[in-house]
Structure formats: structure tokens, C-alpha cells
Protein backbone atom coordinates (compact mmCIF):
# COMPACT_ATOMS: atom_id res chain seq x y z
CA UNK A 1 -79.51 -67.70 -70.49
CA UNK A 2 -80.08 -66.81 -67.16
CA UNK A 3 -81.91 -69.41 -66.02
CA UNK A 4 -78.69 -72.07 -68.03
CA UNK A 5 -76.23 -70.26 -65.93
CA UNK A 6 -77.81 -70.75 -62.50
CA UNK A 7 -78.95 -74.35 -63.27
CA UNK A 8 -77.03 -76.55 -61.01
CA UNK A 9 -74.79 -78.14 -63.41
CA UNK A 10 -73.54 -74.99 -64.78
CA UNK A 11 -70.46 -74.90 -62.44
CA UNK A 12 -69.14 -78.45 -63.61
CA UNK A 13 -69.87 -77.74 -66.98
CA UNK A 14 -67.69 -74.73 -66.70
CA UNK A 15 -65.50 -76.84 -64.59
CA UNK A 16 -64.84 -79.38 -67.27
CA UNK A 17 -64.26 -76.66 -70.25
CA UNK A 18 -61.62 -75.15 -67.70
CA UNK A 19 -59.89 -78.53 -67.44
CA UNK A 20 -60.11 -79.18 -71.33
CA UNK A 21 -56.66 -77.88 -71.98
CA UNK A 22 -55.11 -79.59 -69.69
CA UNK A 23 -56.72 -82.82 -70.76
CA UNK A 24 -55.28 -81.71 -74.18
CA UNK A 25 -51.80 -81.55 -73.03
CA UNK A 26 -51.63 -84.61 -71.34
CA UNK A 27 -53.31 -86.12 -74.57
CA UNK A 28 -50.62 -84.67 -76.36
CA UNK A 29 -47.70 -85.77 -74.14
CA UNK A 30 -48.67 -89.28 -74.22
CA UNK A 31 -48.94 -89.54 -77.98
CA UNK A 32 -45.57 -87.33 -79.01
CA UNK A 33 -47.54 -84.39 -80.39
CA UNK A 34 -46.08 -81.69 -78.91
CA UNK A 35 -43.33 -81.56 -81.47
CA UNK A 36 -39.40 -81.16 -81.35
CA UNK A 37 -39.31 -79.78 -78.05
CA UNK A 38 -42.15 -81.75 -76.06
CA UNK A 39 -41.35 -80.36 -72.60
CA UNK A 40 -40.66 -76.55 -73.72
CA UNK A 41 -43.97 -76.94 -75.55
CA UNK A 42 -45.47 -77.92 -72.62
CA UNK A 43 -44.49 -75.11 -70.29
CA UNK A 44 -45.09 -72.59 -73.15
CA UNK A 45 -48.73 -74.06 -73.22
CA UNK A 46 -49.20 -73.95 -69.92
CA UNK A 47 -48.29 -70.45 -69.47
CA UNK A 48 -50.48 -69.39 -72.34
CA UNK A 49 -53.64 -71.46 -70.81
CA UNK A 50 -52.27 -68.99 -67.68
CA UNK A 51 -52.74 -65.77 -69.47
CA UNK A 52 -56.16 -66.99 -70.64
CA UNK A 53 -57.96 -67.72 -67.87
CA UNK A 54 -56.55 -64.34 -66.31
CA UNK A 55 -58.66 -62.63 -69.47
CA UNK A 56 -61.54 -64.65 -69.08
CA UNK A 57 -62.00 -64.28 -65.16
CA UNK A 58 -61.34 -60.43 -65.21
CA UNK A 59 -64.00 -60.46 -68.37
CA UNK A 60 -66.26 -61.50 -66.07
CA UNK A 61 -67.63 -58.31 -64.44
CA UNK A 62 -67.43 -56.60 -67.96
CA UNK A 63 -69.74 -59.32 -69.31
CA UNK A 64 -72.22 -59.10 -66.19
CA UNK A 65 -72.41 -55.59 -66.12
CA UNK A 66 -73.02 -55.34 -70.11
CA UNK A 67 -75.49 -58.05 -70.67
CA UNK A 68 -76.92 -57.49 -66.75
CA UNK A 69 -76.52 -60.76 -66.06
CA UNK A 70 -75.94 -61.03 -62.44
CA UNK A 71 -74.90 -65.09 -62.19
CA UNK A 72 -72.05 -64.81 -64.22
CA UNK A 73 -70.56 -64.00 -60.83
CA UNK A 74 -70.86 -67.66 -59.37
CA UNK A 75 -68.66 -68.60 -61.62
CA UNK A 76 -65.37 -65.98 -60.79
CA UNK A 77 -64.24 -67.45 -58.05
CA UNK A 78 -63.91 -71.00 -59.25
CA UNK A 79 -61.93 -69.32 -62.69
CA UNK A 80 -59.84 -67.35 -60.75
CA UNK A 81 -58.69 -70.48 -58.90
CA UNK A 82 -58.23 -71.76 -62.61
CA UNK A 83 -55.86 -68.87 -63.17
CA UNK A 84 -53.54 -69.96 -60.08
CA UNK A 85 -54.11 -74.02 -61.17
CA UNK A 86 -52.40 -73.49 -64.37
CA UNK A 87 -49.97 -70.83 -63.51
CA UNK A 88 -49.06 -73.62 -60.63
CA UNK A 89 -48.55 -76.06 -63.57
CA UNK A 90 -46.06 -73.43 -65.38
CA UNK A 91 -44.05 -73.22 -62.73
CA UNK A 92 -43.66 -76.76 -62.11
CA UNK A 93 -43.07 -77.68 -65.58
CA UNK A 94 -40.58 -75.21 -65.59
CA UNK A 95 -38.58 -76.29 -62.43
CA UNK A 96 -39.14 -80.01 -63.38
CA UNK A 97 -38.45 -80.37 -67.48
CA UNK A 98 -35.83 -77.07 -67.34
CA UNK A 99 -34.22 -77.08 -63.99
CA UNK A 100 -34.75 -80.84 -62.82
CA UNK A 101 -36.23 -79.30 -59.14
CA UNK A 102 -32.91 -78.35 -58.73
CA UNK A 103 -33.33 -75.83 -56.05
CA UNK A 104 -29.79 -74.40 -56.38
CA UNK A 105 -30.35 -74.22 -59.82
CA UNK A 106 -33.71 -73.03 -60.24
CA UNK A 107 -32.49 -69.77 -57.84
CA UNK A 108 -29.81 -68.85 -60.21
CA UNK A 109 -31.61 -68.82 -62.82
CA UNK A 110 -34.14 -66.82 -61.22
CA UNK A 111 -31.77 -64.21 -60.49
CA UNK A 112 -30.16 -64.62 -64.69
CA UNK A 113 -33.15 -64.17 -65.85
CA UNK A 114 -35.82 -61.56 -65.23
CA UNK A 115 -38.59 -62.45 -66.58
CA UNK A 116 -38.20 -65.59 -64.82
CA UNK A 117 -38.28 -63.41 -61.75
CA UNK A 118 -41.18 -61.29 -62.61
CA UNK A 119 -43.35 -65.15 -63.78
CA UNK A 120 -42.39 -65.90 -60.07
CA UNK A 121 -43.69 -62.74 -58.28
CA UNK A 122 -46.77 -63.31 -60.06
CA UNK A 123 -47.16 -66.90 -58.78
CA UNK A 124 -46.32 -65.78 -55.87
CA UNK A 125 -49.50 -63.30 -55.86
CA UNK A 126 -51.76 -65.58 -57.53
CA UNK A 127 -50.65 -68.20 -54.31
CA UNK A 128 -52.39 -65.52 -51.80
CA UNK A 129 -55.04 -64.49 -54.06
CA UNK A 130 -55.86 -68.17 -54.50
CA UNK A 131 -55.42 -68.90 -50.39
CA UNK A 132 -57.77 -66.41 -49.19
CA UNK A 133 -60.17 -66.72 -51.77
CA UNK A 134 -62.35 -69.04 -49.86
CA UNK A 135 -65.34 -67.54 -47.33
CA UNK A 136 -63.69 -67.88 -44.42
CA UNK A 137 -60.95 -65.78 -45.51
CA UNK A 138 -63.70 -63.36 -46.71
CA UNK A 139 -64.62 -62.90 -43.51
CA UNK A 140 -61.59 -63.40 -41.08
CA UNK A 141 -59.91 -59.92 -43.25
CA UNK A 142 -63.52 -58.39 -43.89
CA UNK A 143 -65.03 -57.51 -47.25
CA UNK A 144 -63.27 -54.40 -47.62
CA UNK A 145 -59.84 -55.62 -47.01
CA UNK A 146 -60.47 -58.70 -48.72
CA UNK A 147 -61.75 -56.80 -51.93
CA UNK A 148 -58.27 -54.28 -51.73
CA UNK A 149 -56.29 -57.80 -51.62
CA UNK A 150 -57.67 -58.80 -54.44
CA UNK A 151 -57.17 -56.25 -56.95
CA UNK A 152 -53.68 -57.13 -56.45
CA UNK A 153 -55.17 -58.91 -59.68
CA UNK A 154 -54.50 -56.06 -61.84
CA UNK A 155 -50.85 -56.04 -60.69
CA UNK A 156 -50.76 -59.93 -61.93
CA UNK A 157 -52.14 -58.77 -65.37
CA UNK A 158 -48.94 -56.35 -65.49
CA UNK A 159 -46.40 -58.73 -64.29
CA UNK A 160 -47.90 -61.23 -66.94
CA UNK A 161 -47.07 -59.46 -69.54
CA UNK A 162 -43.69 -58.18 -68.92
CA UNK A 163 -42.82 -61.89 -68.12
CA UNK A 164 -44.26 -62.70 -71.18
CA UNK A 165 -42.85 -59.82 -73.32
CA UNK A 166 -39.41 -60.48 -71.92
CA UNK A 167 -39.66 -64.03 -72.79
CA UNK A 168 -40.72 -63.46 -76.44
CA UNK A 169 -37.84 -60.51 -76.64
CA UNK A 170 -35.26 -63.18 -76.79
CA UNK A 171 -37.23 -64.16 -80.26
CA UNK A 172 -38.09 -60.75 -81.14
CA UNK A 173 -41.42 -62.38 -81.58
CA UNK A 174 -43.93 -60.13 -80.14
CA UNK A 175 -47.42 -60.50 -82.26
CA UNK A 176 -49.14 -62.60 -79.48
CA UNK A 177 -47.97 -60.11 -76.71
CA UNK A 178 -49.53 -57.48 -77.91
CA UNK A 179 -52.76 -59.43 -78.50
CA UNK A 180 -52.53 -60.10 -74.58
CA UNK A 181 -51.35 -56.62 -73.71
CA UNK A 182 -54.43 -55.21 -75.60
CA UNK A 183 -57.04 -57.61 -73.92
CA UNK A 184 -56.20 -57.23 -70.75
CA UNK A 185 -55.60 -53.07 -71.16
CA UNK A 186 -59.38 -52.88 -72.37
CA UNK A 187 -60.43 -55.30 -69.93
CA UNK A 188 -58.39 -53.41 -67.31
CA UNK A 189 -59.75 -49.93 -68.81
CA UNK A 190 -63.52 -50.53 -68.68
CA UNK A 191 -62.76 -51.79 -64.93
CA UNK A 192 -61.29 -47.92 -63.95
CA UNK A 193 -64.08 -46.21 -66.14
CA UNK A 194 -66.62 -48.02 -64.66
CA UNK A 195 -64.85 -47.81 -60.82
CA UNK A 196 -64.97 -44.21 -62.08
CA UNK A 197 -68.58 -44.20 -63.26
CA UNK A 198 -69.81 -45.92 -60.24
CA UNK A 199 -68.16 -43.39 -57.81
CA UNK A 200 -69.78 -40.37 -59.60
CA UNK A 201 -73.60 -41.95 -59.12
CA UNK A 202 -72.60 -42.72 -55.54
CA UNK A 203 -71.20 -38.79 -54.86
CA UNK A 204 -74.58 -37.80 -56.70
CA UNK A 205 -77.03 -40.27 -54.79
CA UNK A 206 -74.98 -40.82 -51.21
CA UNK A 207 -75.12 -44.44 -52.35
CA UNK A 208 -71.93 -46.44 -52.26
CA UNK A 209 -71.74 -48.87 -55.31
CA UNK A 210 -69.95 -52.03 -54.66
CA UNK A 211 -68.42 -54.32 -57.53
């Protein structure tokens, strides 16, 4: 397994799965198979693609910790930028099948709707997560700021799922929130326990543990 994940077509393998949903949807589109409501489908899809990638890229230091397998971590950035790809797509399905890219329009609805609101503060973060994710952002703020940046992350889990629990509150359909409240709490939780873990061998040792 180790030796599959550091081969050099790993990354565009993992490259193509990422894209596979969106390949889907288009698919989909073109051939009416999105149902009643094609373009609310669409933007519901996209958003949910959205929430997954955000599970699978904070899995990822879980799953390399656990199985000590170090080159899973070649592969976080390039999901991460997944994470803002599709959440990029959600918002412009959503200002181009529901608002028209009606500027006017879109802003008052923003301000109607909350959880509209909170969906664009987290694009918002996931737009500077995404634009200094790159090396040479890594080192014009420095490792240590750029590592405090990004676990703005964790707020982007929140604001995820209160824009996704105030959507669904409309339908007083909540099943799937709670699935992706409980995923990204116990993905979230073994992150502070081990933060919290790692701390205590470093006090003990004088070693300071980085993630």
C-alpha cells in the first residue's frame, strides 16, 4: 500500500475519482436525469459532493496517523483544493439556475436568508484557504502562520453544517445532517485529542510535535 500510494500515478488516479461526480452530474444534466427539479438537484448535489470532500480531506491525518502511513499526505493538498472546486460550483449553480447572476438579487437574498449567508462565509474561507495553499504562500506567511490559517478549516466544518442544517430545517428533514454533523465531530474530535496527545509527549520529551 505504501509503495501504490507513492507510485507516480497515484495523484491522477485520485485526481480522476475526485472529478467522478462531477462527470456524473454533467452526465446527468445532459440526459434529463436529475428529475423534476434538474437545476435544484444540481446545486443540492453539488453542495453534498462539498461536504464530502471536506470529510475525506480532514480524514486524512486520522488515516495516516492510524495506519502510519506517511504518503497519504501528498494527497491533502490537492483534496482540499477539491473541497473549494466544488463548493465554487455550489455557489455558481446557485447564483446562475436560482438568482440568474443577478447581483442585486443574489444580495437580497443573501441577507433573507441565513443559511445562504453562512454557505457564503464559508466560500469565502475556503477562497483563502484554497489561494494560499500553494508553496509560495507557505513560505511568503511562514509555516507557523500558514498552519494557524489553515485550521480556519475547522471553522468551515461548522459553518457547513449550520448552512446545511438551516437549509434542511425548512423540510424538517434532518437524517443526513446529522450523519455529517457526526463525521465531521469525530473527525474533528480525534484532531483535538491527538493535538492534545501530541502536546503532552512534547512537555514530557522537550520535543515539539508538528502535524
Amino acid at each position: 500500500m505504501k509503495k501504490m500510494l507513492m507510485h507516480p500515478l497515484a495523484k491522477p488516479l485520485v485526481f480522476g475519482l475526485a472529478l467522478l461526480p462531477l462527470v456524473w452530474l454533467v452526465f446527468a444534466a445532459a440526459t434529463d436525469a436529475l428529475g423534476a427539479n434538474p437545476a435544484e438537484a444540481l446545486i443540492r448535489a453539488l453542495g453534498d459532493w462539498t461536504l464530502r470532500m471536506l470529510c475525506l480531506v480532514l480524514a486524512v491525518t486520522p488515516l495516516r496517523v492510524m495506519t502510519a502511513t506517511p504518503g497519504l499526505a501528498r494527497f491533502r493538498r490537492m483534496l482540499g483544493l477539491f473541497v473549494f472546486f466544488y463548493a465554487a460550483l455550489h455557489l455558481l449553480a446557485y447564483a446562475w439556475f436560482d438568482m440568474g447572476l443577478d447581483g442585486p438579487e443574489i444580495v437580497r437574498d443573501v441577507i433573507k436568508r441565513p443559511f445562504i449567508l453562512v454557505g457564503m462565509l464559508a466560500g469565502l474561507v475556503l477562497t483563502v484557504l484554497a489561494a494560499t495553499s500553494f508553496n509560495r504562500a507557505i513560505r511568503w506567511l511562514g509555516g507557523a502562520r500558514w498552519r494557524a490559517l489553515h485550521r480556519a478549516v475547522y471553522a468551515v466544518a461548522g459553518l457547513a453544517i449550520l448552512h446545511f442544517y438551516w437549509m434542511r430545517a425548512g423540510k424538517n428533514n434532518f437524517a443526513e445532517v446529522w450523519v455529517y454533523g457526526a463525521v465531521l465531530a469525530a473527525l474533528l474530535g480525534w484532531r483535538f485529542w491527538h493535538h492534545v496527545r501530541q502536546r503532552g509527549k512534547s512537555t514530557r520529551t522537550g520535543v515539539v510535535a508538528v502535524d
